[in-house]
C-alpha atoms as a PDB file:
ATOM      1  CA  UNK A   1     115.954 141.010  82.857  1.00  0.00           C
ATOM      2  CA  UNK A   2     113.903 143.675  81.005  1.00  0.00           C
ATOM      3  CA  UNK A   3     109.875 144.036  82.282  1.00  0.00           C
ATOM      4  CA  UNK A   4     107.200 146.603  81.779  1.00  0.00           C
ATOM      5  CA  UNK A   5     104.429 147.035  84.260  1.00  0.00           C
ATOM      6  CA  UNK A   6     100.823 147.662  82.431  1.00  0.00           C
ATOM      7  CA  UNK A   7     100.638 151.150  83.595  1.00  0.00           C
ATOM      8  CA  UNK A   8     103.819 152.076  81.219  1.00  0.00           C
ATOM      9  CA  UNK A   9     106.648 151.733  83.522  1.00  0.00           C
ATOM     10  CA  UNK A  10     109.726 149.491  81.782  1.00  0.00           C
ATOM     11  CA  UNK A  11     112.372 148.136  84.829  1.00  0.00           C
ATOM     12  CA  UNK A  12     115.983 146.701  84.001  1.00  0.00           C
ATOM     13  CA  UNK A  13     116.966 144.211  86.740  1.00  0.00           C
ATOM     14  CA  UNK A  14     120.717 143.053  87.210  1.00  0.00           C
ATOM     15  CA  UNK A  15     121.070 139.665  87.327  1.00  0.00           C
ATOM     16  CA  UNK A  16     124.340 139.545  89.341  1.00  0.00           C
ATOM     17  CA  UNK A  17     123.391 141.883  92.142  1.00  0.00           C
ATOM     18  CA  UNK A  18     119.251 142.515  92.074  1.00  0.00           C
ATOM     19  CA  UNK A  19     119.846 145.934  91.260  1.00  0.00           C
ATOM     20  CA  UNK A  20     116.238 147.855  90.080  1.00  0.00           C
ATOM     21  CA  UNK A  21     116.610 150.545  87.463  1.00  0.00           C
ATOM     22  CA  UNK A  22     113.673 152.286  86.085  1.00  0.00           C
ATOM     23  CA  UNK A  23     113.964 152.727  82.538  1.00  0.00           C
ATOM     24  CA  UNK A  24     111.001 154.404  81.265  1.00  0.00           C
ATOM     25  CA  UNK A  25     107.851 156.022  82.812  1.00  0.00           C
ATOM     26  CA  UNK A  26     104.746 156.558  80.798  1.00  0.00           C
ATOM     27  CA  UNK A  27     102.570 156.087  83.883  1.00  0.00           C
ATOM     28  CA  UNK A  28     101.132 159.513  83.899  1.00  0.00           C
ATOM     29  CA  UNK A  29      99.849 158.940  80.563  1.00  0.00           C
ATOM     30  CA  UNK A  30      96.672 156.730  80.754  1.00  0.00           C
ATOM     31  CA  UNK A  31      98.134 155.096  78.202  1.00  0.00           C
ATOM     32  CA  UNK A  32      98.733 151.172  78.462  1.00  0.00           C
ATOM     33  CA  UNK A  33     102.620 148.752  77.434  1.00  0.00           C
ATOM     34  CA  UNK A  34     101.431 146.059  75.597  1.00  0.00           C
ATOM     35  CA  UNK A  35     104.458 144.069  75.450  1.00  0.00           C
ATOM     36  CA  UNK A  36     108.708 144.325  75.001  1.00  0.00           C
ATOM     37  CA  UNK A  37     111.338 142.547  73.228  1.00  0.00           C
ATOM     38  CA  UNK A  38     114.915 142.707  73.034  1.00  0.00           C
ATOM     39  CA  UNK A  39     118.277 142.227  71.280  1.00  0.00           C
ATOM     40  CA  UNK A  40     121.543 143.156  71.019  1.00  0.00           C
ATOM     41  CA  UNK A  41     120.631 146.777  69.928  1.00  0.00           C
ATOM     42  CA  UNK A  42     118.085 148.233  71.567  1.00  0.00           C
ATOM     43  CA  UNK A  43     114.574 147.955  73.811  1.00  0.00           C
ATOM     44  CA  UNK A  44     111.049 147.788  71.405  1.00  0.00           C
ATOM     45  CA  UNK A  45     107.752 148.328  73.334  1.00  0.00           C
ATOM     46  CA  UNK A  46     104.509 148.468  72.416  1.00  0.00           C
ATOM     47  CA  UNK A  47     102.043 151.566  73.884  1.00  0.00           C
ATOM     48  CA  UNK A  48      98.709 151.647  73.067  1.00  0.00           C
ATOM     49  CA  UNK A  49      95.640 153.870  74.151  1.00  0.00           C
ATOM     50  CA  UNK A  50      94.122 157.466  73.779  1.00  0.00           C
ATOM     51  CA  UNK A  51      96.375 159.567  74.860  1.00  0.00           C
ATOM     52  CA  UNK A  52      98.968 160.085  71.557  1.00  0.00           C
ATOM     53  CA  UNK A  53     100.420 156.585  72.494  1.00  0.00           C
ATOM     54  CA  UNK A  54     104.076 155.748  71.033  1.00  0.00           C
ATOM     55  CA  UNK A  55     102.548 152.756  69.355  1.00  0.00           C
ATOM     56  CA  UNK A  56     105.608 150.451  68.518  1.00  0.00           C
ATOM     57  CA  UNK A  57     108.331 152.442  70.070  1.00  0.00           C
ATOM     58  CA  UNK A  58     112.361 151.705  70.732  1.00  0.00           C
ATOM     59  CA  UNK A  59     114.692 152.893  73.285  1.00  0.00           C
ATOM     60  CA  UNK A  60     118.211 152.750  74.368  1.00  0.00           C
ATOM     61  CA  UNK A  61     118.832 149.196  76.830  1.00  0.00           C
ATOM     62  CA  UNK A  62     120.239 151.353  79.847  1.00  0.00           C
ATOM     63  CA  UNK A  63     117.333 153.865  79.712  1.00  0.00           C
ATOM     64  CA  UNK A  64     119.540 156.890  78.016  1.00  0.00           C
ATOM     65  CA  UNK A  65     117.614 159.245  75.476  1.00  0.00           C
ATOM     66  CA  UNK A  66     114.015 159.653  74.804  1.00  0.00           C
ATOM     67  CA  UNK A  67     112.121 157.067  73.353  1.00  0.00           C
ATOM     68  CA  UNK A  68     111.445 156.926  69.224  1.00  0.00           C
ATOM     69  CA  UNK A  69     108.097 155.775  67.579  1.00  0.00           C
ATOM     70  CA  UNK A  70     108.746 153.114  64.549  1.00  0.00           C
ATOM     71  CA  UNK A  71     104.710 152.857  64.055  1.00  0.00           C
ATOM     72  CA  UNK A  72     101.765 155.186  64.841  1.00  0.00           C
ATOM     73  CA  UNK A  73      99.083 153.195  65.986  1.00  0.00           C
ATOM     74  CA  UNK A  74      96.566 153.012  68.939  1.00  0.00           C
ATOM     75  CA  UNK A  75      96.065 149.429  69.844  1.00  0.00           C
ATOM     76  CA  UNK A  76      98.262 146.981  69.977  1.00  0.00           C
ATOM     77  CA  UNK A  77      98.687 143.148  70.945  1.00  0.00           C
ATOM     78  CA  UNK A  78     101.946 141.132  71.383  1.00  0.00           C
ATOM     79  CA  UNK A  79     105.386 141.906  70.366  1.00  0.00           C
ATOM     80  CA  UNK A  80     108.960 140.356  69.341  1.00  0.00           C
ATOM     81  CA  UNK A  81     112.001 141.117  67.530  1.00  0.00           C
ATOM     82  CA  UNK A  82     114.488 139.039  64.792  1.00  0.00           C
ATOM     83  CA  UNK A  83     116.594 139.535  61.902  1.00  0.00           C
ATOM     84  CA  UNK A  84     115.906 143.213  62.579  1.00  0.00           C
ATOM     85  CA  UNK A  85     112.638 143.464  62.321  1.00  0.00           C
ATOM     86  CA  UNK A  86     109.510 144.183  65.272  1.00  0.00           C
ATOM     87  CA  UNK A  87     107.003 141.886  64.822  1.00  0.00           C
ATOM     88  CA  UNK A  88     103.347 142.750  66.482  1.00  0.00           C
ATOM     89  CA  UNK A  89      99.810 142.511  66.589  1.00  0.00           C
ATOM     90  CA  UNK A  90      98.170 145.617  65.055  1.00  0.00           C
ATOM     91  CA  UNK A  91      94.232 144.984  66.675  1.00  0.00           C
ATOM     92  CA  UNK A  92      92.713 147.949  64.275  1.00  0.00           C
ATOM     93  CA  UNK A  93      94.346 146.225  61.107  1.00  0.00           C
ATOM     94  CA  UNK A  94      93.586 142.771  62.432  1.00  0.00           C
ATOM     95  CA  UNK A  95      97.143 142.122  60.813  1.00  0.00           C
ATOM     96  CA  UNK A  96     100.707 141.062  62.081  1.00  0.00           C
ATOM     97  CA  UNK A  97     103.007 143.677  61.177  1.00  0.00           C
ATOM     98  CA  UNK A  98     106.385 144.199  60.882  1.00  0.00           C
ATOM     99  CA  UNK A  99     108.654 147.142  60.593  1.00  0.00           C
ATOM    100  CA  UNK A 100     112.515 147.501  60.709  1.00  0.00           C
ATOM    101  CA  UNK A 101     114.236 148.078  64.064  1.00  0.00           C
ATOM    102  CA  UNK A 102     116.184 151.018  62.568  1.00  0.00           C
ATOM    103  CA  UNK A 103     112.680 152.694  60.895  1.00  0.00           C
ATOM    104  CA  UNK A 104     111.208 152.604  57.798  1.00  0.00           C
ATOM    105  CA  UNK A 105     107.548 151.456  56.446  1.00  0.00           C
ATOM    106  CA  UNK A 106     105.518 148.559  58.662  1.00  0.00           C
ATOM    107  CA  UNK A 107     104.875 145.883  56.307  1.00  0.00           C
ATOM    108  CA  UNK A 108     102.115 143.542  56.994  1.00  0.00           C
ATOM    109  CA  UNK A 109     102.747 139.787  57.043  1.00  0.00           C
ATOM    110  CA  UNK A 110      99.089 138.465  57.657  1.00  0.00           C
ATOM    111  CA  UNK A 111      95.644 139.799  57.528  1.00  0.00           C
ATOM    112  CA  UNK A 112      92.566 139.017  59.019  1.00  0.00           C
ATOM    113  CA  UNK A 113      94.109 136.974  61.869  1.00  0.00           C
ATOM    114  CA  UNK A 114      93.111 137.984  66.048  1.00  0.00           C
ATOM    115  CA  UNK A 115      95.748 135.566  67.698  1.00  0.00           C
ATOM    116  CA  UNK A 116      96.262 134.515  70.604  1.00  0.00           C
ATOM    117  CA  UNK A 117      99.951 135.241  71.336  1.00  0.00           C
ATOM    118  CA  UNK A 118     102.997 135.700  68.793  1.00  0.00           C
ATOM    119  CA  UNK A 119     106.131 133.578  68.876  1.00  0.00           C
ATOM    120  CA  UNK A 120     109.139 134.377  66.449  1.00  0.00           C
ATOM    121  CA  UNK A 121     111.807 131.482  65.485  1.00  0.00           C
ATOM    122  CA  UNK A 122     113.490 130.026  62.657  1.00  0.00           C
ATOM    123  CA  UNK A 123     111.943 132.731  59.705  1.00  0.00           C
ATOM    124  CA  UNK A 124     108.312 132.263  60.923  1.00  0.00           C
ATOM    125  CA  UNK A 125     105.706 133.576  63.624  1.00  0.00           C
ATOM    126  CA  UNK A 126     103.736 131.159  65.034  1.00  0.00           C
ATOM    127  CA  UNK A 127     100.280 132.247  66.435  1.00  0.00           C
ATOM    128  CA  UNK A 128      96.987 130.489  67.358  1.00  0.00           C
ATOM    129  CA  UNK A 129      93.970 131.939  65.794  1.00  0.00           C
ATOM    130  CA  UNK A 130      91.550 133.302  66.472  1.00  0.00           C
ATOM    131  CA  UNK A 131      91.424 135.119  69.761  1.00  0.00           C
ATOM    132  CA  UNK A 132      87.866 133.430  70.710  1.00  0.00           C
ATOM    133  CA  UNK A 133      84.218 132.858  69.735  1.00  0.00           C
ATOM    134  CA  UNK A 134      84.834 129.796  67.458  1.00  0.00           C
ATOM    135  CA  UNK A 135      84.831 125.999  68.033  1.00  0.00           C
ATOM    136  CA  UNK A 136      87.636 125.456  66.302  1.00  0.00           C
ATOM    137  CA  UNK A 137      91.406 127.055  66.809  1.00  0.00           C
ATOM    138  CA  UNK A 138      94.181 126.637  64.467  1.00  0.00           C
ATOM    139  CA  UNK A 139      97.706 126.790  65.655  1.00  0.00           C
ATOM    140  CA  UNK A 140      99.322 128.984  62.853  1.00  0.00           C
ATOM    141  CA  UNK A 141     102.392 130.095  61.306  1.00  0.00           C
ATOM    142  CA  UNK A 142     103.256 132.637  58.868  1.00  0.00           C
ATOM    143  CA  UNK A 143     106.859 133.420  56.915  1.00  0.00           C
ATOM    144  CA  UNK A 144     108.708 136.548  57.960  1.00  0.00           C
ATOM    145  CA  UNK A 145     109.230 137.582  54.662  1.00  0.00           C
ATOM    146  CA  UNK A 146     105.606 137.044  54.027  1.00  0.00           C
ATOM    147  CA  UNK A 147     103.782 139.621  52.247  1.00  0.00           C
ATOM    148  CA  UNK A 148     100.302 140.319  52.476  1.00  0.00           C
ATOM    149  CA  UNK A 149      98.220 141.310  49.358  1.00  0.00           C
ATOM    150  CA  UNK A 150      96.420 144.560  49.188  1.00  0.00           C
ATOM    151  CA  UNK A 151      93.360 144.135  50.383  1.00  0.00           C
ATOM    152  CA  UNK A 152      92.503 147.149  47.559  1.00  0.00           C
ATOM    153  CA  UNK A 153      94.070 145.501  44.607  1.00  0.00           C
ATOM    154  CA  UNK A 154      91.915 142.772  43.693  1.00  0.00           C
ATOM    155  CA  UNK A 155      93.779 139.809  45.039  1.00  0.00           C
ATOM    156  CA  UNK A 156      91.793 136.847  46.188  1.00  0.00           C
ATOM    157  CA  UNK A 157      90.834 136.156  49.091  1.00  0.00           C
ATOM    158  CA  UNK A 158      91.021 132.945  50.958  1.00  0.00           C
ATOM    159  CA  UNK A 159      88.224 131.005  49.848  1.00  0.00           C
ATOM    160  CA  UNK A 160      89.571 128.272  47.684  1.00  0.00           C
ATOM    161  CA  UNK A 161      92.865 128.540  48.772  1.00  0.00           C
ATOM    162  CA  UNK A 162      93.123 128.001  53.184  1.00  0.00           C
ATOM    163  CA  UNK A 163      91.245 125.807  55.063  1.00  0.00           C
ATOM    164  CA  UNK A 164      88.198 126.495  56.468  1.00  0.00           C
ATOM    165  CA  UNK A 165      89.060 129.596  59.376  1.00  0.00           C
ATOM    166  CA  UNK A 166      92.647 129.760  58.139  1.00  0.00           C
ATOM    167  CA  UNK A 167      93.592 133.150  56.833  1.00  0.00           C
ATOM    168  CA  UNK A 168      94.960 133.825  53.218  1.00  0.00           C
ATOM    169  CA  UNK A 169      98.774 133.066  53.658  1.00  0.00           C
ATOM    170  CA  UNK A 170      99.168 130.957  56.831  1.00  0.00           C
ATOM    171  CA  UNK A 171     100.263 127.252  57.290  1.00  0.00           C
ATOM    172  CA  UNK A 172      98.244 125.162  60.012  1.00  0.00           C
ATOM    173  CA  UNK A 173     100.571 123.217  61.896  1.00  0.00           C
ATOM    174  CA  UNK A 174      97.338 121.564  64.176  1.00  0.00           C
ATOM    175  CA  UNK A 175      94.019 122.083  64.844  1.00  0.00           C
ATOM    176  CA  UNK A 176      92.954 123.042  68.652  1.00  0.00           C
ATOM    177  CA  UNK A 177      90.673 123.826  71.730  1.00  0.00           C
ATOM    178  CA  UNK A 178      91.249 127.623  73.312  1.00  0.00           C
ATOM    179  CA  UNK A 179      94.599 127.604  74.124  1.00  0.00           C
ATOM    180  CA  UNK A 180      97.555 129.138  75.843  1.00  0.00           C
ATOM    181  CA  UNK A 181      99.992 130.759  73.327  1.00  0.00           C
ATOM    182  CA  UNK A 182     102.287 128.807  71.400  1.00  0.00           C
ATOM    183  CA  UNK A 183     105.899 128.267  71.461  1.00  0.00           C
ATOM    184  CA  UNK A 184     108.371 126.200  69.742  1.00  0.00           C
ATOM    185  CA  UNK A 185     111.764 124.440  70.006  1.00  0.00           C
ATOM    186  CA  UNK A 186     113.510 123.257  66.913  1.00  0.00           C
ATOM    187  CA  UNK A 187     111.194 119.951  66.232  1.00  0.00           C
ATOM    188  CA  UNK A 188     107.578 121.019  67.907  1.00  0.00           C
ATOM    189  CA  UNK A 189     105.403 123.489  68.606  1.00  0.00           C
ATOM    190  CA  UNK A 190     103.919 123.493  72.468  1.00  0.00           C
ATOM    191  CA  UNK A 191     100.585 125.408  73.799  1.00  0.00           C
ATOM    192  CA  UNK A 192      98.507 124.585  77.023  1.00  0.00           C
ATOM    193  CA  UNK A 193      94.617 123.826  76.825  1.00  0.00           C
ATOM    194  CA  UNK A 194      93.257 124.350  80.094  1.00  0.00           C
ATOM    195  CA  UNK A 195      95.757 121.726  81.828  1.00  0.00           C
ATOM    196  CA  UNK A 196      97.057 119.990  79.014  1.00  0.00           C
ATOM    197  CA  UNK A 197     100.490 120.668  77.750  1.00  0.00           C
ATOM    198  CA  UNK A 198      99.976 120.229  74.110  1.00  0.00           C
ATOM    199  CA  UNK A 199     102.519 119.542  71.324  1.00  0.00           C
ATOM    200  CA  UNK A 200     102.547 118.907  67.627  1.00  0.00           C
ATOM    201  CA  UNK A 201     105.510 118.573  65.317  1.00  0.00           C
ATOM    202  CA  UNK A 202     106.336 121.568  63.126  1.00  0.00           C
ATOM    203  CA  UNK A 203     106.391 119.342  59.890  1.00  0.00           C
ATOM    204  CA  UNK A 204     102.415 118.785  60.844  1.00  0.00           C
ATOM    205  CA  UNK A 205     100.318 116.662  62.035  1.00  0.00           C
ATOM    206  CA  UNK A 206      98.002 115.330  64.973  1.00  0.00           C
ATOM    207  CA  UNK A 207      97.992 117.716  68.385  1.00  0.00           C
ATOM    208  CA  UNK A 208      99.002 115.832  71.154  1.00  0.00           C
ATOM    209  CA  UNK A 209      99.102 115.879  74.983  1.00  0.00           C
ATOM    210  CA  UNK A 210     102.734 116.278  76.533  1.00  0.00           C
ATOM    211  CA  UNK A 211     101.491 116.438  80.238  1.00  0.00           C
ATOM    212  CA  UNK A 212      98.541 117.104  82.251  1.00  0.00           C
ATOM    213  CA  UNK A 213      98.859 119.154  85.309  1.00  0.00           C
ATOM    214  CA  UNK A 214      97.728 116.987  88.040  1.00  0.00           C
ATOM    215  CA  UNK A 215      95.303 119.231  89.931  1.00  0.00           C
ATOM    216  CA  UNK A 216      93.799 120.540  86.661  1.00  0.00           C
ATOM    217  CA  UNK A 217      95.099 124.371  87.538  1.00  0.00           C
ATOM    218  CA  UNK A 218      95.641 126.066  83.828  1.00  0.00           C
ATOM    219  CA  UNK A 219      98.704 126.214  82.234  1.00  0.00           C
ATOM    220  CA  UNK A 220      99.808 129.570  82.008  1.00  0.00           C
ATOM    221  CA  UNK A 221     103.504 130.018  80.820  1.00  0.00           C
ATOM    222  CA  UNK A 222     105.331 127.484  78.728  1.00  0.00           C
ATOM    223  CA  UNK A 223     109.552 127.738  77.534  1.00  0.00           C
ATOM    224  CA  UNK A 224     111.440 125.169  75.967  1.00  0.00           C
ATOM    225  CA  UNK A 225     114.903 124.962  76.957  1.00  0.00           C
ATOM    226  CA  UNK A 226     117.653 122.641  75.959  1.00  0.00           C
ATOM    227  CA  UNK A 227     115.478 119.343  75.126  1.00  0.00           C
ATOM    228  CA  UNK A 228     113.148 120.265  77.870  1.00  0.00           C
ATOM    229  CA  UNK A 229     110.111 122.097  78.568  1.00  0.00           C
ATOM    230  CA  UNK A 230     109.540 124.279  81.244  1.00  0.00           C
ATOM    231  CA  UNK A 231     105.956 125.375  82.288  1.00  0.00           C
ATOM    232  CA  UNK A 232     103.576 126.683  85.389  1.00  0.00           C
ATOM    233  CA  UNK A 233     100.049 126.446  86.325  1.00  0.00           C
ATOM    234  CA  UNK A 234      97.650 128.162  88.039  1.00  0.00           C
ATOM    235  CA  UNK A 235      94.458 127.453  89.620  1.00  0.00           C
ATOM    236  CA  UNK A 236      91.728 129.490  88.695  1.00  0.00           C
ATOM    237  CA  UNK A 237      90.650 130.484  92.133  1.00  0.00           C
ATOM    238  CA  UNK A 238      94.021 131.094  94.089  1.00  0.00           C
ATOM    239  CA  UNK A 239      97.155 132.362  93.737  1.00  0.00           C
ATOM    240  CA  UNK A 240      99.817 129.599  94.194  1.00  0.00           C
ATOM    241  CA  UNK A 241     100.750 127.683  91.509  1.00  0.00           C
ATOM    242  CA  UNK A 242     103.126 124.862  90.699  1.00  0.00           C
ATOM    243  CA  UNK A 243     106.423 125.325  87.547  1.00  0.00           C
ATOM    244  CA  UNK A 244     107.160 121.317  86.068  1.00  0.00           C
ATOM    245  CA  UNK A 245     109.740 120.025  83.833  1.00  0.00           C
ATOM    246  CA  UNK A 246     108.501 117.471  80.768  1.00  0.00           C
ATOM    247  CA  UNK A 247     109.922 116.223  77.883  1.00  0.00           C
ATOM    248  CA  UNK A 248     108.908 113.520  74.730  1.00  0.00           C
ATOM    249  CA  UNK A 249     111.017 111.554  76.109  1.00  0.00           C
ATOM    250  CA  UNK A 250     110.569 111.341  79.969  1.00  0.00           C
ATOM    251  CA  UNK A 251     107.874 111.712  82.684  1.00  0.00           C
ATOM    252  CA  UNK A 252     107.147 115.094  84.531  1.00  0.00           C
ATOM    253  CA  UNK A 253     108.669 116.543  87.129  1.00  0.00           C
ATOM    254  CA  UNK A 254     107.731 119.208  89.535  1.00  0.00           C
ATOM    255  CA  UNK A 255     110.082 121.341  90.005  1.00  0.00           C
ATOM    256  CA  UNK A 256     108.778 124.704  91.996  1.00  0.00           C
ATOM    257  CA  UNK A 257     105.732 123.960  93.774  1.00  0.00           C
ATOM    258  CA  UNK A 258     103.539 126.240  95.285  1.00  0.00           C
ATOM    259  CA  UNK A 259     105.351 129.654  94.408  1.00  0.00           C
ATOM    260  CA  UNK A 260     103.060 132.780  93.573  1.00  0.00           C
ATOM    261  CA  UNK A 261     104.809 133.528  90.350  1.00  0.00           C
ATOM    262  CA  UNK A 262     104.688 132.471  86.593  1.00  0.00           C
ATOM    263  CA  UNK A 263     107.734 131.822  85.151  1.00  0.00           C
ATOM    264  CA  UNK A 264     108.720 133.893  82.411  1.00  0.00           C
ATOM    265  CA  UNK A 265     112.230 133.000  81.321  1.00  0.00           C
ATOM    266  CA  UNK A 266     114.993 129.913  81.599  1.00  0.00           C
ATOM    267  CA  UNK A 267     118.558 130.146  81.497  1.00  0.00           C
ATOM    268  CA  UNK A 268     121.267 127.483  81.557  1.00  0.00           C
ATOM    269  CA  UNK A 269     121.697 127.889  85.883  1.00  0.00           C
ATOM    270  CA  UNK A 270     118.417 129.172  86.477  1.00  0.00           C
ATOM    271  CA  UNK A 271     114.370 129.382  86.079  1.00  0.00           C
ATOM    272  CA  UNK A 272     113.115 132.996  86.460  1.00  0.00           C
ATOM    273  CA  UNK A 273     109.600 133.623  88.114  1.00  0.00           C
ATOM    274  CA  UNK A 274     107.273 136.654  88.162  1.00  0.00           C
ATOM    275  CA  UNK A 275     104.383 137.642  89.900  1.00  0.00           C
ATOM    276  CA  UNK A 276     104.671 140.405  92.802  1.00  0.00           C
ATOM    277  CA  UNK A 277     108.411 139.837  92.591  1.00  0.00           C
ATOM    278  CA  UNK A 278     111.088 138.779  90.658  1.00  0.00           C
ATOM    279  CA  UNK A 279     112.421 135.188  91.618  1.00  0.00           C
ATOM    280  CA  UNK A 280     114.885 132.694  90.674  1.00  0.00           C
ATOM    281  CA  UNK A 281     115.770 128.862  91.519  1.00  0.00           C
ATOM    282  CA  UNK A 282     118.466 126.671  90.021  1.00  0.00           C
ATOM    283  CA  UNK A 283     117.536 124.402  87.137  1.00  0.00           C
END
């Protein structure tokens, strides 16, 4: 398991013995991580700030060799990695990028989008947009091998050819209240509203509630595994919330209560959980 802490440090834990190795430290910086990925290859990370930030950066997986930049840019949202390619939020831009894991040119997919989260599967991203300060959110998705026009060339612009608040080049999947960010599986795409666990099916259509967490604490962390989905709440004064189990087909199931922790990953023998520590249970 592979984690940065906001203050720039990345960790690699072992998942057979708990070993701790600290991969990277940029603490000393002032600078901020924004987000990592892996594959197979290599670490990506994104470091933004004042302070001649890496911007979208990669790095050996066992922490050998110094860091390389892949894009020089200060601020930076959300991150993930597929077919060779970074994926990631650049904030000045207000455009999903990407740019090749090995270097070369960032490419932008999308303009004009703030999302809320970025979620890469099956050639697209999926995104809800935008970030806030609007009555009405659209959960998004854009190709990978989208794109964008130049905003200098003379190519239209939306009007006429999105609906309304959907930028040039994206396909609504739903419409929807402030959400959580969005994930998918190989049929729907899932979000949380406040404590609704909401789903729609990637072909389109209506948005509609999976599962309600019973004590109205926020869904904050959602991962579908294996026909199921896997998410945690939190209450919004406190620090103990509860990780259930739902699916289309079946009623939910608690299945961690009261743990300190959001989960953050699922395997096929276990549910990982962070918050002041790493944890695991059995699935």
């Amino acid at each position: 398991m592979y984690w940065a802490t906001q203050e720039g440090a990345i960790h690699r834990l072992s998942l057979s013995d708990g070993t701790d190795k600290l991969l990277l430290d940029r603490s000393s910086t002032g600078n901020h991580m924004q987000g990592i990925a892996v594959d197979a290859d290599g670490l990506y990370f994104l470091e933004s700030g004042l302070y001649s930030p890496l911007g979208v950066a990669t790095m050996s997986l066992d922490g050998t060799g110094a860091p390389t930049t892949l894009a020089t840019t200060r601020s930076l949202w959300d991150i993930g990695v597929s077919g060779g390619y970074i994926y990631y939020f650049d904030y000045n831009q207000q455009s999903i990028m990407r740019v090749p894991t090995k270097g070369g040119t960032p490419t932008a997919l999308i303009r004009d989008v703030d999302p809320i989260g970025m979620w890469i599967a099956d050639g697209y991203v999926y995104f809800i947009h935008p970030h806030a300060n609007v009555f009405v959110y659209h959960v998004l998705r854009v190709r990978t091998d989208m794109v964008a026009p130049d905003p200098d060339a003379g190519q239209p612009s939306d009007a006429g050819t999105s609906a309304a608040g959907v930028p040039f080049g994206a396909e609504e999947i739903a419409t929807t209240d402030f959400g959580t960010a969005p994930v998918t599986d190989s049929v729907n795409v899932y979000w949380g509203v406040s404590e609704n666990l909401m789903f729609a099916p990637l072909t389109g259509g209506a948005a509609k509630v999976l599962a309600t967490e019973p004590s109205g604490d926020d869904i904050n962390s959602i991962v579908p595994a294996a026909g199921s989905v896997y998410w945690s709440a939190f209450p919004f004064i406190g620090n103990c919330g509860e990780v259930y189990v739902s699916s289309t087909a079946g009623a939910t199931s608690t299945v961690v209560p009261r743990v300190a922790a959001g989960l953050v990953a699922v395997t096929s023998s276990f549910l990982y959980l962070m918050g002041g520590e790493v944890l695991r249970v059995a699935r």
